[in-house]
Protein backbone atom coordinates (compact mmCIF):
# COMPACT_ATOMS: atom_id res chain seq x y z
CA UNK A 1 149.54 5.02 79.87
CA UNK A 2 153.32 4.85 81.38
CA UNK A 3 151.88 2.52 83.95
CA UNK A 4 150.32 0.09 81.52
CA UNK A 5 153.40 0.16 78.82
CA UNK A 6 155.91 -0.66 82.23
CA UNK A 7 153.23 -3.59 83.19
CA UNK A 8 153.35 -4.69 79.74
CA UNK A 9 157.00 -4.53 80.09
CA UNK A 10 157.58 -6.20 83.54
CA UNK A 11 155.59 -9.24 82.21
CA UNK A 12 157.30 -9.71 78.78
CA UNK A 13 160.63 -9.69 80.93
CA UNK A 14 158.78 -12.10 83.65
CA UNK A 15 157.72 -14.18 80.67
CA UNK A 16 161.08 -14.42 79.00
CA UNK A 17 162.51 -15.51 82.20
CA UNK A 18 160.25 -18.44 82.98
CA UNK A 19 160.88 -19.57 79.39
CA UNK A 20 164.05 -19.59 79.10
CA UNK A 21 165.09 -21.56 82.40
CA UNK A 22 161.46 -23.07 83.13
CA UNK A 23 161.15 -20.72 86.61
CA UNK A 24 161.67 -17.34 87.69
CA UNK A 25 159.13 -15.25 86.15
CA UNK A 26 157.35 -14.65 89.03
CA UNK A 27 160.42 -13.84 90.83
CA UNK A 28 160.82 -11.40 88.21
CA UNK A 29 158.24 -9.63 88.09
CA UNK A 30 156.25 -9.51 91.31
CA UNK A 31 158.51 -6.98 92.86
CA UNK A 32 158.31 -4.59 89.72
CA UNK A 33 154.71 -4.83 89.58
CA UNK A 34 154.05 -4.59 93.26
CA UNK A 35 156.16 -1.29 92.78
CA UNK A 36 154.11 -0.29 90.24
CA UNK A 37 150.57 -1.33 90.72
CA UNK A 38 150.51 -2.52 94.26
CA UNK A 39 150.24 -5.82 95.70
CA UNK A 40 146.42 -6.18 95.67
CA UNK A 41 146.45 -5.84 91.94
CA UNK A 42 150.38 -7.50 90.85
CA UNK A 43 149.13 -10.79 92.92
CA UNK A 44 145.97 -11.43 90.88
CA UNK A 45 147.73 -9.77 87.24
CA UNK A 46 150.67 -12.96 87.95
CA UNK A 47 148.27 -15.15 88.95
CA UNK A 48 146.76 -15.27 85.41
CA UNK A 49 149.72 -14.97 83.64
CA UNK A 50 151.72 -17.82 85.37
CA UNK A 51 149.41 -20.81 84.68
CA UNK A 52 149.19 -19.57 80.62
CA UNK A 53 152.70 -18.87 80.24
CA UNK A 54 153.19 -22.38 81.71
CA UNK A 55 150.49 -23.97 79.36
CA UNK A 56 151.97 -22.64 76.53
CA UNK A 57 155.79 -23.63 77.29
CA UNK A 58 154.60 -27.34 78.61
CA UNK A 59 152.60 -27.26 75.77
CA UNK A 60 155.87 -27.67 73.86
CA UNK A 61 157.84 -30.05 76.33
CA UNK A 62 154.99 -32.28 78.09
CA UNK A 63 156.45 -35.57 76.83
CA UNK A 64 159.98 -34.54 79.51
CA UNK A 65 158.33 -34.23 82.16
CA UNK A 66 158.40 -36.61 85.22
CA UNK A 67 154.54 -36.31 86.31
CA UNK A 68 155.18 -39.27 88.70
CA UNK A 69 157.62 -37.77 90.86
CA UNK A 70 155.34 -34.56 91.50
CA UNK A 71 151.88 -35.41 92.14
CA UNK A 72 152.96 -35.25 95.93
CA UNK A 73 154.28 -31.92 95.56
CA UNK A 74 150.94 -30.35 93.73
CA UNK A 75 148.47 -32.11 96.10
CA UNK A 76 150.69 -30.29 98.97
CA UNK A 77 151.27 -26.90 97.02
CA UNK A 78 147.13 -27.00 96.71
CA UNK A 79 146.41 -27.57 100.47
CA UNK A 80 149.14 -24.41 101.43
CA UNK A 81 148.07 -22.19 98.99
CA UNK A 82 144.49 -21.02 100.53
CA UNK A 83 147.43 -20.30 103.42
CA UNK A 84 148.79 -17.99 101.58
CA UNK A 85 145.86 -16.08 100.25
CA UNK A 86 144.42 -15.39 103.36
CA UNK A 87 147.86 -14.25 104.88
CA UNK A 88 147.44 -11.65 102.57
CA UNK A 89 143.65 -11.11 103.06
CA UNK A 90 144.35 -10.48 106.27
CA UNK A 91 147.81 -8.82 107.08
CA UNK A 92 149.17 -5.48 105.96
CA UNK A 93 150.99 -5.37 102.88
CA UNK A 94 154.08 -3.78 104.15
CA UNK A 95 155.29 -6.73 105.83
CA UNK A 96 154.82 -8.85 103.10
CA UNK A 97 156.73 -7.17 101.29
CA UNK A 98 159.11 -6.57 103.38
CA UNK A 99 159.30 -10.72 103.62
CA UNK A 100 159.24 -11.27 99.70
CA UNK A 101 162.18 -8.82 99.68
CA UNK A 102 164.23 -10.80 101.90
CA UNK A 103 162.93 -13.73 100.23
CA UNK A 104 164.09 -13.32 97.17
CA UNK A 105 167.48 -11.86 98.35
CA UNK A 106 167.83 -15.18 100.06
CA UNK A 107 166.56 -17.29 97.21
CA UNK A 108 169.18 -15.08 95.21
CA UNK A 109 172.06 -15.65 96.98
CA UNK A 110 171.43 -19.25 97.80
CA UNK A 111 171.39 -20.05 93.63
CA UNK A 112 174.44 -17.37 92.77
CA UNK A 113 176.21 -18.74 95.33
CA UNK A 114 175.52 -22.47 94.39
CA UNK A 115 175.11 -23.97 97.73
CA UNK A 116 175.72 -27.51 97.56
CA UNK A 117 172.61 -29.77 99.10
CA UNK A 118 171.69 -33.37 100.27
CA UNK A 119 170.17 -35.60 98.04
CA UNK A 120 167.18 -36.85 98.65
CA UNK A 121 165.14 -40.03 98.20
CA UNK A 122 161.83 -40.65 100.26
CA UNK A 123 159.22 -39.21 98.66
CA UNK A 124 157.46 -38.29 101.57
CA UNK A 125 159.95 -34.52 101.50
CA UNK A 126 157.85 -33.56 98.51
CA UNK A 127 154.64 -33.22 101.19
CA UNK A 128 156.99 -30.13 103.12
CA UNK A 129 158.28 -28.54 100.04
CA UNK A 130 155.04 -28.66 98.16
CA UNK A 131 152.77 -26.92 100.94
CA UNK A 132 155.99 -24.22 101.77
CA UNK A 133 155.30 -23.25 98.12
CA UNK A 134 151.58 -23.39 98.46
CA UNK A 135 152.02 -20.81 101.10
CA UNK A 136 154.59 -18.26 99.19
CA UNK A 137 152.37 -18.90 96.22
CA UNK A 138 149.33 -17.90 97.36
CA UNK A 139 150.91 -14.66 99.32
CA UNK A 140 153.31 -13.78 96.72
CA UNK A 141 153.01 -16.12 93.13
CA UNK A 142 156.39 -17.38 94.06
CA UNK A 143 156.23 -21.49 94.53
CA UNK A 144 158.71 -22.35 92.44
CA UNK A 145 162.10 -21.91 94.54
CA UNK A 146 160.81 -24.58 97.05
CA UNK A 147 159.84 -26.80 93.96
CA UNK A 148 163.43 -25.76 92.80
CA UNK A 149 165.21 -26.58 95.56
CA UNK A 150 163.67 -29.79 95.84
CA UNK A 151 164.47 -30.87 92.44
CA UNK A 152 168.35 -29.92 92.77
CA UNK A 153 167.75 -32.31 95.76
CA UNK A 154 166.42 -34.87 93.73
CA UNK A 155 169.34 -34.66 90.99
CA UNK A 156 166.65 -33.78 88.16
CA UNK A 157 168.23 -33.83 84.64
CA UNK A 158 168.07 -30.39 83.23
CA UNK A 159 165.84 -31.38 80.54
CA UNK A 160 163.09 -33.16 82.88
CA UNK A 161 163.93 -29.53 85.41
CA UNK A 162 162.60 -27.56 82.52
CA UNK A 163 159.96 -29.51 81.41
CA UNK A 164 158.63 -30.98 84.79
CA UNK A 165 158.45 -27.55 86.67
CA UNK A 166 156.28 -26.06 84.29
CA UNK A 167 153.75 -28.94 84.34
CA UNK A 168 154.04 -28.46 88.12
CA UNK A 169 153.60 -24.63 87.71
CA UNK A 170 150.69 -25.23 85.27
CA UNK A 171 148.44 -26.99 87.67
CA UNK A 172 149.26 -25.46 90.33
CA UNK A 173 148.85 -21.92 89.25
CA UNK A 174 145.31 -22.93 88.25
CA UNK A 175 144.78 -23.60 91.68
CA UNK A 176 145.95 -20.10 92.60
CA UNK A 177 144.34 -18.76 90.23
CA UNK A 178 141.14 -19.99 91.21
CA UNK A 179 141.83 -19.20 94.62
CA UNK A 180 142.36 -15.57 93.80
CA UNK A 181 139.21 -15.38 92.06
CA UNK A 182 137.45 -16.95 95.34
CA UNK A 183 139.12 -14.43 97.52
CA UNK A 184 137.98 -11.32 95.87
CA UNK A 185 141.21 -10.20 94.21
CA UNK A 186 140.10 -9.86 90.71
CA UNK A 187 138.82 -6.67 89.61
CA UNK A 188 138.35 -5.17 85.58
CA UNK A 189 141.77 -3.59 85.86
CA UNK A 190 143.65 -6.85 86.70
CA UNK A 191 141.95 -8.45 83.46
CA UNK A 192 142.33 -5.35 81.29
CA UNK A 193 145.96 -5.75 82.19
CA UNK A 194 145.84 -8.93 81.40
CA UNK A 195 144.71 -9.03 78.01
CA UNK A 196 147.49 -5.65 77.07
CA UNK A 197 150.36 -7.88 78.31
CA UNK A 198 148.99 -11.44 76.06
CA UNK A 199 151.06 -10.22 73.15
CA UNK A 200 153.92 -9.71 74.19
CA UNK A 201 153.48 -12.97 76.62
CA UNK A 202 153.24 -15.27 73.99
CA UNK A 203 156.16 -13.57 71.71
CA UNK A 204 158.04 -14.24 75.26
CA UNK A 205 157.66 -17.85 75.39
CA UNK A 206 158.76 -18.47 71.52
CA UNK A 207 162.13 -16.16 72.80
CA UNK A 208 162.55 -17.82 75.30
CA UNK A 209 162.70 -21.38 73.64
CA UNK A 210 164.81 -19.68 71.30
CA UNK A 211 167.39 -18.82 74.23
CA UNK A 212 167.33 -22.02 75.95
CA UNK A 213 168.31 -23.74 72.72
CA UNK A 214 171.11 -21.49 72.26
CA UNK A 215 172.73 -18.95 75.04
CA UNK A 216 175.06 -20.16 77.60
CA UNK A 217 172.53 -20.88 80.48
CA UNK A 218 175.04 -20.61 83.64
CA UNK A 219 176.33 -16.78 82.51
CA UNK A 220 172.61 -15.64 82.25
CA UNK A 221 171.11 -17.13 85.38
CA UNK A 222 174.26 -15.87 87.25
CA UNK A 223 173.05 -12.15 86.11
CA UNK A 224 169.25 -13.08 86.75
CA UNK A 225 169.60 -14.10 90.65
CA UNK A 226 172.60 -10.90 90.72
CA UNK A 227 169.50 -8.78 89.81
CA UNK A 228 167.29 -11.05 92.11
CA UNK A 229 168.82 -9.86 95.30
CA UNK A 230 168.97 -6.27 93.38
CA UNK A 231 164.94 -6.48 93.34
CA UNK A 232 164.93 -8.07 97.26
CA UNK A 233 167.28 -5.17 98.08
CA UNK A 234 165.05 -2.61 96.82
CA UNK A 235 162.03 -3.55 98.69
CA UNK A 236 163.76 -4.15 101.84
CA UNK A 237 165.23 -0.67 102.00
C-alpha cells in the first residue's frame, strides 16, 4: 500500500512538472520510481503516462504549436527509440542507471547554469537531436532534454516551447509506448498502477496550467533542475 500511495505520488509530482513548463516529468519521476519499483516496471508505468499527460495538455494548446519545424525531429526520435529499448532488453540495469544519474545531473546543471548555445538554422540538426532522444527515450522515457536543447537552439518563443514540445512528446511517446508493449515490458502491475495514478494525473495537468499562468517560471525551474542533479546524485552514489 506505501508503495502504491508513493507511485501515485511520484507521478502527480511528474505530472505537475510537465504541465507547468511543458517538459520534465519524466525527469522527475523516473528516478523516484526506478527507486521504488525498479526499472523494468517505472519504464513501462512512464511510458503510459507521458503520451496522456501530453494529450491532455496539447489538448489545450495545439493551435501554438509549430508542427512544421518538428516532423524531422519525431521521424528521427521514432527510428532511435527501438535503440533504446533493446539497450535495456539487453544490458544490466545498474549501468543504466548509473548513466540516467549522470544524465540528469548533467542535464541539471547545463539548464541551472544557463549555458549559452549556437543558434541554429539547417534543419537537417533536428535528424541528430531527434534519434539522441529516441535512444534516451526508449532506455529511460527521457527525450525531451535533446528536444529541449534543440529548441533553445532554435530561439523558440516560450509560448510555441510549451505548446510544440508536448505535441512532439505526444507522438512520440505513442511510439514508445507501443514499443514497450512490443518488447514485453507490460505486465498487470504496470497497468494497475496506471489506472491508481489517472486521478491525480489529470488534477496535475489542470495545476499545472494554473501555475504556468501565474508563478514566476525562472524561480521554480531554478529549484526543479537544483533537485534534478539532487535525483542524478542519488543514483550515482
Amino acid at each position: 500500500m506505501a508503495q502504491t500511495a508513493l507511485v501515485v505520488l511520484v507521478l502527480f509530482a511528474g505530472t505537475l512538472t510537465s504541465a507547468t513548463f511543458g517538459f520534465g516529468g519524466a525527469l522527475f519521476s523516473m528516478p523516484l520510481l526506478t527507486l521504488v519499483v525498479g526499472l523494468d516496471t517505472a519504464l513501462p508505468l512512464f511510458g503510459l503516462i507521458g503520451p496522456t499527460t501530453a494529450l491532455l495538455v496539447a489538448g489545450l494548446s495545439w493551435r501554438d504549436a509549430e508542427f512544421n519545424q518538428v516532423w524531422r525531429l519525431i521521424g528521427a526520435t521514432l527510428v532511435g527509440i527501438p535503440v533504446g529499448v533493446l539497450l535495456v532488453r539487453m544490458l544490466p540495469q545498474e549501468p543504466l542507471i548509473f548513466g540516467l544519474g549522470l544524465f540528469l545531473m548533467g542535464f541539471g546543471s547545463y539548464r541551472l547554469l544557463r549555458v549559452p548555445l549556437p543558434q541554429i538554422k539547417h534543419p537537417a540538426w533536428a535528424f541528430p537531436f531527434g534519434f539522441a532522444a529516441g535512444i534516451l527515450g526508449g532506455a529511460y522515457n527521457t527525450n525531451g532534454p535533446p528536444v529541449v536543447i534543440y529548441g533553445n537552439m532554435n530561439r523558440w518563443a516560450p509560448v510555441t516551447f510549451r505548446a510544440t514540445l508536448q505535441s512532439y512528446f505526444l507522438l512520440t511517446g505513442l511510439g514508445i509506448m507501443v514499443s514497450h508493449g512490443f518488447g514485453g515490458l507490460w505486465s498487470p502491475q504496470v497497468f494497475g498502477l496506471f489506472g491508481l495514478a489517472m486521478p491525480g494525473v489529470i488534477a496535475a495537468v489542470w495545476i499545472g496550467g494554473w501555475l504556468n499562468r501565474r508563478l514566476s517560471m525562472e524561480r521554480f525551474e531554478q529549484l526543479v533542475f537544483v533537485l534534478l542533479i539532487g535525483l542524478g546524485l542519488l543514483l550515482v552514489v
